[in-house]
N, C-alpha and C. Protein backbone atom coordinates (compact mmCIF):
# COMPACT_ATOMS: atom_id res chain seq x y z
N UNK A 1 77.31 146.67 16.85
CA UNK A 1 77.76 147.71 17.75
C UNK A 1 77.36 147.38 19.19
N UNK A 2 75.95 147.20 19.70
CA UNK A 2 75.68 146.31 20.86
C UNK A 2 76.55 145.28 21.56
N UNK A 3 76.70 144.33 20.39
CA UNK A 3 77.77 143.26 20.92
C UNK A 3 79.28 143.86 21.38
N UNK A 4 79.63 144.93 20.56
CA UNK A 4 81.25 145.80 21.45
C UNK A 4 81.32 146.58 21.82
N UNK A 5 79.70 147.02 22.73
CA UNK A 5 79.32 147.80 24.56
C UNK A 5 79.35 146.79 25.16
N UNK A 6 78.94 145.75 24.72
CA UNK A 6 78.46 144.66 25.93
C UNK A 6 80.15 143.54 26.41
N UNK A 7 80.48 143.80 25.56
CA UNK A 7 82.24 142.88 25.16
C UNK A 7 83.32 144.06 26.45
N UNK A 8 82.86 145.49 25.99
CA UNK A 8 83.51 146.34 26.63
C UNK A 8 82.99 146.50 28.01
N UNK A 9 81.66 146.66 28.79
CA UNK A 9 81.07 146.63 29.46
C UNK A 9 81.61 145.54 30.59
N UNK A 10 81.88 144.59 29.58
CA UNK A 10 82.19 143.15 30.51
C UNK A 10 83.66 143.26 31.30
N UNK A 11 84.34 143.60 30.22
CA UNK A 11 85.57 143.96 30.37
C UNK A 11 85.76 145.14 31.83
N UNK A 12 85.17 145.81 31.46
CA UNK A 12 85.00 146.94 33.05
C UNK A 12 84.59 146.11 33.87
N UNK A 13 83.74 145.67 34.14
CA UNK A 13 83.45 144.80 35.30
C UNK A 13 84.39 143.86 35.63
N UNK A 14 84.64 143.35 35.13
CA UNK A 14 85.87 141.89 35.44
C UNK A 14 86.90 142.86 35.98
N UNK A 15 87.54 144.05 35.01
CA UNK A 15 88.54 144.43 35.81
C UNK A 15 88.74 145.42 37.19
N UNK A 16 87.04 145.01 37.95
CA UNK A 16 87.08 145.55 39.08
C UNK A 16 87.33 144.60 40.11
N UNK A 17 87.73 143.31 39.65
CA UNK A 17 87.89 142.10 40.51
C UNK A 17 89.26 141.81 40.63
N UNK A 18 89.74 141.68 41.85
CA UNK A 18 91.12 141.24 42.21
C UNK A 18 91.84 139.70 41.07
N UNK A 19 92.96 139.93 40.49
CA UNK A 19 93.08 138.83 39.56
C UNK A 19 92.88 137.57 39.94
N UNK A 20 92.37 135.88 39.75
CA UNK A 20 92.93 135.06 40.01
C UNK A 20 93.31 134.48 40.69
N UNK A 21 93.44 133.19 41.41
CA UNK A 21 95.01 132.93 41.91
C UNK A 21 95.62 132.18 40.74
N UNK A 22 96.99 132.36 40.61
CA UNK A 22 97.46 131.27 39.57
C UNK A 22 98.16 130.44 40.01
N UNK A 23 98.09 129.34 40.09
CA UNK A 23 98.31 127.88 40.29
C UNK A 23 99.26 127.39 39.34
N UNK A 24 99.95 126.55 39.69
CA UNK A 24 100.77 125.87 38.68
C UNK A 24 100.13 124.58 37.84
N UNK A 25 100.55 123.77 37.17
CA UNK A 25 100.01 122.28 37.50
C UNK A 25 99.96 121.71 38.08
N UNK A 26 99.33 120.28 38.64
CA UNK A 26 99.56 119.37 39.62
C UNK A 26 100.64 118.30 39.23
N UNK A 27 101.89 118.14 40.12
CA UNK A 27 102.93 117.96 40.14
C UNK A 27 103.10 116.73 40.50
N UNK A 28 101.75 115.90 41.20
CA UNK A 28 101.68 114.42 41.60
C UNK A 28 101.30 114.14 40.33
N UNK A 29 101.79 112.91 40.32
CA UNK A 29 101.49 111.43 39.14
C UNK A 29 100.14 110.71 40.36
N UNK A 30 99.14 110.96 39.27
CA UNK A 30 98.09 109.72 39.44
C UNK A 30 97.56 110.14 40.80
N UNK A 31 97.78 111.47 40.99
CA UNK A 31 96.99 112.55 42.38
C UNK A 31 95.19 111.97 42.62
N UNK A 32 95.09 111.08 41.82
CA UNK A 32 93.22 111.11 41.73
C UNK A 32 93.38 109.69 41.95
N UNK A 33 94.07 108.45 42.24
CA UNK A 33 94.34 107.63 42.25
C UNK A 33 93.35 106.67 41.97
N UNK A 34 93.43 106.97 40.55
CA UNK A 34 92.64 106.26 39.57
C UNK A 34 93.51 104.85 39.13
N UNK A 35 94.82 104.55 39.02
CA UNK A 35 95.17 103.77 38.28
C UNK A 35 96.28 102.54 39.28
N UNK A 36 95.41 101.75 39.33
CA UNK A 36 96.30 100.70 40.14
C UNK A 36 97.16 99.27 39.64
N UNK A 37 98.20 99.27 39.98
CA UNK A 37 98.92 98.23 39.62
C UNK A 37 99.15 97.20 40.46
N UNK A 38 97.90 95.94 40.38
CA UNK A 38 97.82 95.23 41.75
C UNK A 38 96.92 96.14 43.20
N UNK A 39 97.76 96.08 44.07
CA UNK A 39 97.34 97.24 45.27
C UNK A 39 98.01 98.39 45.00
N UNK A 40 99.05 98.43 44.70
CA UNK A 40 99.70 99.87 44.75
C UNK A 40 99.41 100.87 43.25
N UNK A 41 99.00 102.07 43.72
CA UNK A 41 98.63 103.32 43.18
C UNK A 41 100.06 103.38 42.09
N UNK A 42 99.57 103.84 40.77
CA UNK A 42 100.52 103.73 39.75
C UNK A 42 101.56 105.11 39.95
N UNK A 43 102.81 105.13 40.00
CA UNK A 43 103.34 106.40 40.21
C UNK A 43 103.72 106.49 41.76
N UNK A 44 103.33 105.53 42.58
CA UNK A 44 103.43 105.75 44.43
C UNK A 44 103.79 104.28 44.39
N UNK A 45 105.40 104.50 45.70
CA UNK A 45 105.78 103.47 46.37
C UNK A 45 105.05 103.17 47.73
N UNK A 46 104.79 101.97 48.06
CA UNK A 46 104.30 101.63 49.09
C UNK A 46 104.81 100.54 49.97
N UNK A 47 104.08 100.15 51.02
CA UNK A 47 104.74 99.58 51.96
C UNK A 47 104.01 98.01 51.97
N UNK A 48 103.51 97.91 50.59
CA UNK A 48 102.82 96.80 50.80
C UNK A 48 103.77 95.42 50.67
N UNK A 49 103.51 93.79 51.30
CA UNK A 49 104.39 92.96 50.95
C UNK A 49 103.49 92.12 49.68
N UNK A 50 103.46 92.42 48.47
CA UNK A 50 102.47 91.43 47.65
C UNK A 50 101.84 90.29 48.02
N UNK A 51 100.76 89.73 48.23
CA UNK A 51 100.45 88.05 48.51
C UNK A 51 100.71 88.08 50.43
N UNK A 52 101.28 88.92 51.38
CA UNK A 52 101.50 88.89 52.37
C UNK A 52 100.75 89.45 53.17
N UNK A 53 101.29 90.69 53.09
CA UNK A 53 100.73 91.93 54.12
C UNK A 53 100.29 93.02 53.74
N UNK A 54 99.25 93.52 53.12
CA UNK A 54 98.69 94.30 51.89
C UNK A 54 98.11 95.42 53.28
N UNK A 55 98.59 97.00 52.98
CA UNK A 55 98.06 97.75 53.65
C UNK A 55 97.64 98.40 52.91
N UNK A 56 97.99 99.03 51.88
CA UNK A 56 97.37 100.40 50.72
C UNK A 56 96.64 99.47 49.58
N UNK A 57 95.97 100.20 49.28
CA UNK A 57 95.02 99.67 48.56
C UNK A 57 93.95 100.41 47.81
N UNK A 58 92.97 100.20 46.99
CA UNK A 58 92.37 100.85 46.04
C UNK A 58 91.22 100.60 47.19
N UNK A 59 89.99 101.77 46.97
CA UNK A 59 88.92 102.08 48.03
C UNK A 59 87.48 102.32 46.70
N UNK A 60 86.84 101.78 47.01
CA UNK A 60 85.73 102.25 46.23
C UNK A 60 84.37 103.48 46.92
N UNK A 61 85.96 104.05 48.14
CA UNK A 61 84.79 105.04 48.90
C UNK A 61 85.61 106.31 48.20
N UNK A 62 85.19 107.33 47.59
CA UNK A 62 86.07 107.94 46.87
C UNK A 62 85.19 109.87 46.74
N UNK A 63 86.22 110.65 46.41
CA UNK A 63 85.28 111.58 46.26
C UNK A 63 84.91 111.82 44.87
N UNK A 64 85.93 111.37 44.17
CA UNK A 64 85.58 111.57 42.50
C UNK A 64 86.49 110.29 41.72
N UNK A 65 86.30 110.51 40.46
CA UNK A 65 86.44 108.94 39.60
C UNK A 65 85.73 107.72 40.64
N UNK A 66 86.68 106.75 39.89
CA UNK A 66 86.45 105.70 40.55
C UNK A 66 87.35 104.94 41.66
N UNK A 67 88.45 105.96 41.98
CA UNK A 67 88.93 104.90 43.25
C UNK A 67 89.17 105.97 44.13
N UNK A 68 89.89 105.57 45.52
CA UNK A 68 90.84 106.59 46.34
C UNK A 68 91.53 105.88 46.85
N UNK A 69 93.05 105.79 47.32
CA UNK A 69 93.54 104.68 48.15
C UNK A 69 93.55 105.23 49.40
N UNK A 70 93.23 103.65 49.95
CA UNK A 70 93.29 103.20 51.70
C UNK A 70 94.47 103.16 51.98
N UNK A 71 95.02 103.80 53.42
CA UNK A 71 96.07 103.00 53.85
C UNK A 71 95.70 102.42 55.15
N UNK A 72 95.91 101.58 55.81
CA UNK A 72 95.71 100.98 57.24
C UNK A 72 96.82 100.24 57.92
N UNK A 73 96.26 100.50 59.40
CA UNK A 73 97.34 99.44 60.33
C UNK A 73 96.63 98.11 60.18
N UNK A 74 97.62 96.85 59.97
CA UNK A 74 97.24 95.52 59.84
C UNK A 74 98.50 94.75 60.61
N UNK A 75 98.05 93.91 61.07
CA UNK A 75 98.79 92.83 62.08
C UNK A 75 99.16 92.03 61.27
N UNK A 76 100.68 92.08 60.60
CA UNK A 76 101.46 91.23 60.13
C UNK A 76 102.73 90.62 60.77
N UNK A 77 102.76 89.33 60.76
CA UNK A 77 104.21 88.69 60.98
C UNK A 77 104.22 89.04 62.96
N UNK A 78 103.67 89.24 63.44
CA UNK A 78 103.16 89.24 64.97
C UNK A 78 103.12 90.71 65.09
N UNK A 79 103.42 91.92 64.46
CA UNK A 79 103.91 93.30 64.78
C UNK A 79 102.47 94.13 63.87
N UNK A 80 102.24 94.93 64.17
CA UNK A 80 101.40 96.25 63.48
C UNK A 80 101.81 96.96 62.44
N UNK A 81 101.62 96.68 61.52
CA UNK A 81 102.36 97.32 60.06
C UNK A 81 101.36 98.66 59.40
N UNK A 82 101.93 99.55 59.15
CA UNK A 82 101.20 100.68 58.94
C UNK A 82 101.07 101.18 57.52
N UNK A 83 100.07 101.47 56.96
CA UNK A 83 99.97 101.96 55.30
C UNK A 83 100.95 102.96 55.22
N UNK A 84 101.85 102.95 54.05
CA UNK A 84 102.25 104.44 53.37
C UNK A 84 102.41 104.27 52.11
N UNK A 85 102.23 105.72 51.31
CA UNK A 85 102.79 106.18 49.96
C UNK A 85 103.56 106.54 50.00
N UNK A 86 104.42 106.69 48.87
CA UNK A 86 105.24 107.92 48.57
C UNK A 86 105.96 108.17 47.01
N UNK A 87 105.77 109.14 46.98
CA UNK A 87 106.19 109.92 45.87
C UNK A 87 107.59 110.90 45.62
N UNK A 88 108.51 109.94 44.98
CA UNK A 88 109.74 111.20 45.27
C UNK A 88 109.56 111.53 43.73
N UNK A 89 110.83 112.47 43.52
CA UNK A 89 111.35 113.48 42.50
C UNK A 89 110.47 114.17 41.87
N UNK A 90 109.71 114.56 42.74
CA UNK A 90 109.02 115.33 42.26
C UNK A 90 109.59 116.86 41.82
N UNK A 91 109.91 117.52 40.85
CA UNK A 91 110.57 119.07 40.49
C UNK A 91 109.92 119.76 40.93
N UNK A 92 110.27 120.46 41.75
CA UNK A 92 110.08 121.90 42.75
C UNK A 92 110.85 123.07 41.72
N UNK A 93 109.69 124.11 41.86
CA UNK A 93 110.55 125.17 41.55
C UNK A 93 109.53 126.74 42.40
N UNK A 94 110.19 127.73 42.39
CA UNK A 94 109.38 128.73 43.01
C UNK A 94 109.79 129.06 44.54
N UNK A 95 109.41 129.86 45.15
CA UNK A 95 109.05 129.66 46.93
C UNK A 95 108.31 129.08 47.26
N UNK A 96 107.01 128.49 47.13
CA UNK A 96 105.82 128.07 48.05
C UNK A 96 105.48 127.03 47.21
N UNK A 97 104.85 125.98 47.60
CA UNK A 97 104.39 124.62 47.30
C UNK A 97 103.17 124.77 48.23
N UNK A 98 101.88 124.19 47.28
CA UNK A 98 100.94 124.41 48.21
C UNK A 98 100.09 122.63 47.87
N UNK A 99 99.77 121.51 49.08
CA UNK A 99 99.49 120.42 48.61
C UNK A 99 98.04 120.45 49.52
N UNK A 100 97.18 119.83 48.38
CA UNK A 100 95.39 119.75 48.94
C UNK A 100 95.02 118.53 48.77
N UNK A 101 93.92 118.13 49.60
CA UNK A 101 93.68 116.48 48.97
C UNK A 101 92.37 116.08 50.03
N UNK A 102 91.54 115.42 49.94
CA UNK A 102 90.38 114.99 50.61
C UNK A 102 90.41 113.74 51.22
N UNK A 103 90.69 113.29 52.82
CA UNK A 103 90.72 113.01 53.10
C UNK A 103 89.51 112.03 54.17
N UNK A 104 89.87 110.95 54.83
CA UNK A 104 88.88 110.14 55.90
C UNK A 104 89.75 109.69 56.64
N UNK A 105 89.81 110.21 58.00
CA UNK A 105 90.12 109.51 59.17
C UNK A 105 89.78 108.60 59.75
N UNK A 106 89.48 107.53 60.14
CA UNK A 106 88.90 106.12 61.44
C UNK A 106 90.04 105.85 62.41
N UNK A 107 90.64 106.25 63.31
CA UNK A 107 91.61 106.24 64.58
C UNK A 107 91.15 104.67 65.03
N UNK A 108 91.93 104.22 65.69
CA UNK A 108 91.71 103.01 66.78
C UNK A 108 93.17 103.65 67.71
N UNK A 109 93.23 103.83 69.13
CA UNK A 109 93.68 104.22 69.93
C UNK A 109 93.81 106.11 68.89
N UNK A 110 95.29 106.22 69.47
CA UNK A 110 95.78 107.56 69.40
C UNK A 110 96.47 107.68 67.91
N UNK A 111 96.06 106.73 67.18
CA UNK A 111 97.40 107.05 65.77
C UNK A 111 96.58 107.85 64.96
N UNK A 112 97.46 108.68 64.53
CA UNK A 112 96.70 109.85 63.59
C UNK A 112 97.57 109.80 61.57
N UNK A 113 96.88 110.25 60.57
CA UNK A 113 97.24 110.59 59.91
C UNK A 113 98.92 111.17 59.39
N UNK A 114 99.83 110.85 58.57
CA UNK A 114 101.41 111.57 58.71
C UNK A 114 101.50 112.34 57.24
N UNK A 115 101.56 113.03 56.57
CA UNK A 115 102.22 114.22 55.67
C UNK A 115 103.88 114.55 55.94
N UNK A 116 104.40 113.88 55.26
CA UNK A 116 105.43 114.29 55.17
C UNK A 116 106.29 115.19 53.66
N UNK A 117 107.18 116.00 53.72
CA UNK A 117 107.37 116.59 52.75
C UNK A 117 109.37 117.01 52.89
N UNK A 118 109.76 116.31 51.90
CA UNK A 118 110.91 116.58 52.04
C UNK A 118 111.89 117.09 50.66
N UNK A 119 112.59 117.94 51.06
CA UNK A 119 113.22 118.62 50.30
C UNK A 119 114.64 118.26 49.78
N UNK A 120 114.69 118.36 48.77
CA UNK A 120 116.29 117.76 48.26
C UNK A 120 117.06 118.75 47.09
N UNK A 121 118.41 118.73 47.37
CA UNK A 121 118.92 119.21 46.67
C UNK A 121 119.70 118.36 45.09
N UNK A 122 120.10 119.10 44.64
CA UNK A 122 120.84 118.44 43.11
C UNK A 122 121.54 117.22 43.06
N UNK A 123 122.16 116.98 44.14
CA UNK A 123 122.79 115.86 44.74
C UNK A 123 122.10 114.80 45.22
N UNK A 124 120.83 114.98 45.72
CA UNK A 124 119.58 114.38 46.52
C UNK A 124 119.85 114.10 47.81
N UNK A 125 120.42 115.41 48.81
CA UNK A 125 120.73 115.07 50.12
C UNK A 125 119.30 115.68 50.47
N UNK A 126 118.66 115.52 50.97
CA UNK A 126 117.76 116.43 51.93
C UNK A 126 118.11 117.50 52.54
N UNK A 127 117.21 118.53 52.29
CA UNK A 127 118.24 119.79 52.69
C UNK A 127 116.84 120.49 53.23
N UNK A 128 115.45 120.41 53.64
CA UNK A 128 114.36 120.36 54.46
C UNK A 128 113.42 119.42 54.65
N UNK A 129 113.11 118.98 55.82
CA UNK A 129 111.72 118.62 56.46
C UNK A 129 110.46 118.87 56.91
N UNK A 130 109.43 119.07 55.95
CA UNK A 130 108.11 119.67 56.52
C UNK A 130 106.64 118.39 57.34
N UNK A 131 106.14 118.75 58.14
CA UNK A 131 105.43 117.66 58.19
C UNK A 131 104.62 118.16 58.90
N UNK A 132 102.91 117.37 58.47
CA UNK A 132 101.85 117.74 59.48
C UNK A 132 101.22 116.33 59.55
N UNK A 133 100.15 116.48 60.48
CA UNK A 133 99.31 115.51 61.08
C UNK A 133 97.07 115.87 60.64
N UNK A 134 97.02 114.70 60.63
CA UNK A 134 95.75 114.58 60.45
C UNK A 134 95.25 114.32 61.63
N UNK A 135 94.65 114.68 62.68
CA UNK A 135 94.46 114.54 63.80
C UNK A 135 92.34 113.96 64.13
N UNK A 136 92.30 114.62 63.40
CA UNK A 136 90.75 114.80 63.57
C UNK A 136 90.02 113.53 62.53
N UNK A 137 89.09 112.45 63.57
CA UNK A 137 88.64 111.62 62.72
C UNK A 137 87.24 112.23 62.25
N UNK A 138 87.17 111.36 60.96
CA UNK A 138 85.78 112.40 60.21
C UNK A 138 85.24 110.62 58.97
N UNK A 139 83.80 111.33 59.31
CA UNK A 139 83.06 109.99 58.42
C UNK A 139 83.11 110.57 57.29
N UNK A 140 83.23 111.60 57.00
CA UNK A 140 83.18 112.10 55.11
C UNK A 140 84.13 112.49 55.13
N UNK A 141 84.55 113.16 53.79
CA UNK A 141 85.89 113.08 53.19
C UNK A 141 85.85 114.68 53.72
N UNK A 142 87.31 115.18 54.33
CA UNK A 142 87.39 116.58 54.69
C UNK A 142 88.61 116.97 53.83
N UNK A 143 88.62 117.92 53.56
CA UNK A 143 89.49 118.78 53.09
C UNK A 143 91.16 119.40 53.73
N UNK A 144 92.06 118.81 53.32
CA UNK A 144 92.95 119.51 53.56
C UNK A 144 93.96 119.81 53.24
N UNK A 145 94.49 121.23 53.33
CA UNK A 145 95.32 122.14 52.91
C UNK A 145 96.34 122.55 53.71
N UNK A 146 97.92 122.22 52.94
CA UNK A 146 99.29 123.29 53.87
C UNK A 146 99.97 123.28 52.66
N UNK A 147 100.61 124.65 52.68
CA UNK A 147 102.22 125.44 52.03
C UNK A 147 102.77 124.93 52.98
N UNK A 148 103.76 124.30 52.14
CA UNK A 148 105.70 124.30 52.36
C UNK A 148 106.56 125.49 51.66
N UNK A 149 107.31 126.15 52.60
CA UNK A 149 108.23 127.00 52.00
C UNK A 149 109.62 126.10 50.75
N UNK A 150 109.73 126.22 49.60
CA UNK A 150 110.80 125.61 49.70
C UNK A 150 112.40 126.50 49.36
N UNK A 151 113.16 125.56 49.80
CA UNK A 151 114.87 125.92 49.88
C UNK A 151 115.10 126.73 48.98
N UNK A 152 115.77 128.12 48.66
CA UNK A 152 116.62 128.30 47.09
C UNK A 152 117.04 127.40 46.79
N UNK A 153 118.52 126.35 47.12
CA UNK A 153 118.72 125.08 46.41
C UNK A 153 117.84 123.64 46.30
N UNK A 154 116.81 123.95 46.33
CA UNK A 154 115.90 122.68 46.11
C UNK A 154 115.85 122.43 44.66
N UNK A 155 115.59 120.48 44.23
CA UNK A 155 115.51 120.59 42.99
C UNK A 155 114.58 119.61 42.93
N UNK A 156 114.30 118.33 43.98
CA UNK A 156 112.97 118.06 43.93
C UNK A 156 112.34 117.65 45.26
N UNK A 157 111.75 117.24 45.46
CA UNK A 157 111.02 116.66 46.98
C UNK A 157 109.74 115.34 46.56
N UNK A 158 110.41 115.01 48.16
CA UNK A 158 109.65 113.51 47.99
C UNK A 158 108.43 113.85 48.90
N UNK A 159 106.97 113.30 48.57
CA UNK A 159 105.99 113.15 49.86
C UNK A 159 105.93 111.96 49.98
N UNK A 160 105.43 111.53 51.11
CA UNK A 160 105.22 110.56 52.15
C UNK A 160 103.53 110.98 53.21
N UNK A 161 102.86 109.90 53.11
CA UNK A 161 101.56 109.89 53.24
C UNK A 161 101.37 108.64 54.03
N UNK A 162 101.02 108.36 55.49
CA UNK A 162 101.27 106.97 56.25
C UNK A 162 100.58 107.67 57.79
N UNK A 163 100.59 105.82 58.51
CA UNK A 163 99.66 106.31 59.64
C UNK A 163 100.94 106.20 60.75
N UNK A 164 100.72 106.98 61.64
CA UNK A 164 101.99 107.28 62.22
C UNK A 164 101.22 106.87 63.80
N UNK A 165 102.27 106.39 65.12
CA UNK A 165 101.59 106.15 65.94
C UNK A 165 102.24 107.25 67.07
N UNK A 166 101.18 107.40 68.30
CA UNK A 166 101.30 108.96 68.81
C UNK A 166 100.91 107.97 70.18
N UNK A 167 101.04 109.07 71.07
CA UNK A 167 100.43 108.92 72.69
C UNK A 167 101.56 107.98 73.33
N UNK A 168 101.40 107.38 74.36
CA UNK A 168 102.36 107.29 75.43
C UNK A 168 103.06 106.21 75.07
N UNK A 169 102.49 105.30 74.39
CA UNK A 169 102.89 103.93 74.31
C UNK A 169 103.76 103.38 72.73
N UNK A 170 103.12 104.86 72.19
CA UNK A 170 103.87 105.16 70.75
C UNK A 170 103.28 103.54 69.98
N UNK A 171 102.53 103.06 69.93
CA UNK A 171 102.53 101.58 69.12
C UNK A 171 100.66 101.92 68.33
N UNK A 172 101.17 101.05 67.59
CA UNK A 172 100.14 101.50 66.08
C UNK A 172 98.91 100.31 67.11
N UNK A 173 97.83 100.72 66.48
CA UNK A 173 96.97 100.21 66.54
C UNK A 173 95.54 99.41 65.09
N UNK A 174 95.66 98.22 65.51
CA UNK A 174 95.12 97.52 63.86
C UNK A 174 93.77 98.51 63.42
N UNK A 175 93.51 98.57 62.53
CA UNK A 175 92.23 99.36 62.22
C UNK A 175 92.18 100.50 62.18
N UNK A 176 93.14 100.80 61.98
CA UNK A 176 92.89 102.74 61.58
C UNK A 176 93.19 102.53 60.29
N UNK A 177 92.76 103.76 59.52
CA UNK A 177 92.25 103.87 58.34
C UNK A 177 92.40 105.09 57.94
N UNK A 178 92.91 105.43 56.66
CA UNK A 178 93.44 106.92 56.23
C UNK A 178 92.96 106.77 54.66
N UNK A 179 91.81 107.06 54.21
CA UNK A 179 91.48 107.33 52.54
C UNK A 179 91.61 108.34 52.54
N UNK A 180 92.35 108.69 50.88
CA UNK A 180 92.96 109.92 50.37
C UNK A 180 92.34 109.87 48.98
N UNK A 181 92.02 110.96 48.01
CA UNK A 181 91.66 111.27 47.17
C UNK A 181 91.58 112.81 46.30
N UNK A 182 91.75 113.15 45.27
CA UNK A 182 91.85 114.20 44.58
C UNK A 182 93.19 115.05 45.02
N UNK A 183 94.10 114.62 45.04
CA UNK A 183 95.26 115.21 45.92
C UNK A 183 96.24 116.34 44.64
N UNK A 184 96.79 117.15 45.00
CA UNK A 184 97.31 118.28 43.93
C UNK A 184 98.24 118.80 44.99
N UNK A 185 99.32 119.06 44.12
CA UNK A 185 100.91 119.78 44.36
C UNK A 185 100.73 120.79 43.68
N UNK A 186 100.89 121.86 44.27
CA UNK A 186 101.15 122.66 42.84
C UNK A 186 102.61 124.49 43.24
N UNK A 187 102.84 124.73 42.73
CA UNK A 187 103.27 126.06 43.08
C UNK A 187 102.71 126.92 43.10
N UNK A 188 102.84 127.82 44.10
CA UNK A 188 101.77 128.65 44.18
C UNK A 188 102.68 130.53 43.66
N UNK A 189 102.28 130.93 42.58
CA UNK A 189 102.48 131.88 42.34
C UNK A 189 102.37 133.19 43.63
N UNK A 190 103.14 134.28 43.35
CA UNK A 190 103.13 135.55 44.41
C UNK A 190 101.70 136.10 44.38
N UNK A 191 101.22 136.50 42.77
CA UNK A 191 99.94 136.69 42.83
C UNK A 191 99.07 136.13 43.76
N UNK A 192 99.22 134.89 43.69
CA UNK A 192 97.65 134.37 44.20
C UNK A 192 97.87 134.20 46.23
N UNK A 193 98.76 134.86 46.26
CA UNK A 193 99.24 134.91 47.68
C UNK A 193 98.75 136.15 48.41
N UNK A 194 98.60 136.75 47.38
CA UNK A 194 97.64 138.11 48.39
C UNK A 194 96.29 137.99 48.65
């Protein structure tokens, strides 16, 4: 009898707490980028040239498991070549997409971090563009978080993750450095929006 006051008891209390948020699953392949094939992250296209010009790459500076991938600017073929991922078809469904992931900045001039997020319809035209910037360099891994609204006709979206070059002269600079780790897509339910 004790044990179903205390079962019930519990039950009152919990339901004085706002529900939850509910989350969907994580919608990236290999979001923890644990699994590499060569340099490139299993599940992510990259910009690497095999045996050539290697920008992305597996990092043993990481926030959890055992890897995180690097991307960097490197001086190939006389020009500045810049790290990126990317991940298409990914299935969207819902209003809101919410993507998190732990990040490290190292800048050389003005180039900052790129997030890109694009939206496609059934056909696979692109039918939105979302995009932010990592601006702020940081020696430990920081945290960061944005919602994308997406389209009623959306059916999947591609991300894109690369160092993008900024300021007057617009040209990349060798040695910047963008590690990424623990990264999650997910939909974000109405609930967990209040």
């Amino acid at each position: 009898m004790r044990s179903v006051r205390c079962c019930i008891a519990l039950l009152v209390a919990l339901s004085a707490y706002p529900a939850a948020a509910q989350e969907g699953p994580n919608l990236i392949r290999n979001g923890g980028f644990e699994q590499f094939s060569g340099d490139d992250p299993v599940g992510w296209e990259t910009t690497n040239i095999p045996g050539v010009c290697v920008v992305v790459s597996a990092s043993d500076r990481k926030v959890a498991g055992k890897s995180a991938v690097q991307l960097t600017v490197k001086e190939c073929f006389g020009s500045k070549f810049p790290g990126m991922i990317t991940q298409g078809k990914i299935r969207v469904s819902g209003e809101t997409m919410k993507l998190s992931f732990r990040y490290q900045l190292t800048r050389s001039g003005e180039d900052v971090g790129y997030i890109g997020m694009d939206f496609k319809n059934a056909e696979g035209s692109t039918i939105r563009m979302c995009e932010e910037r990592l601006l702020r360099e940081t020696t430990t891994f920081t945290s960061f978080e944005a919602t994308f609204p997406v389209p009623a006709d959306a059916a999947t979206a591609e991300l894109k993750v690369a160092i993008l070059a900024t300021g007057k002269d617009e040209t990349l600079h060798a040695g910047t450095t963008v590690l990424v780790d623990e990264m999650r897509l997910v939909t974000v339910s109405e609930a967990s929006k209040e």
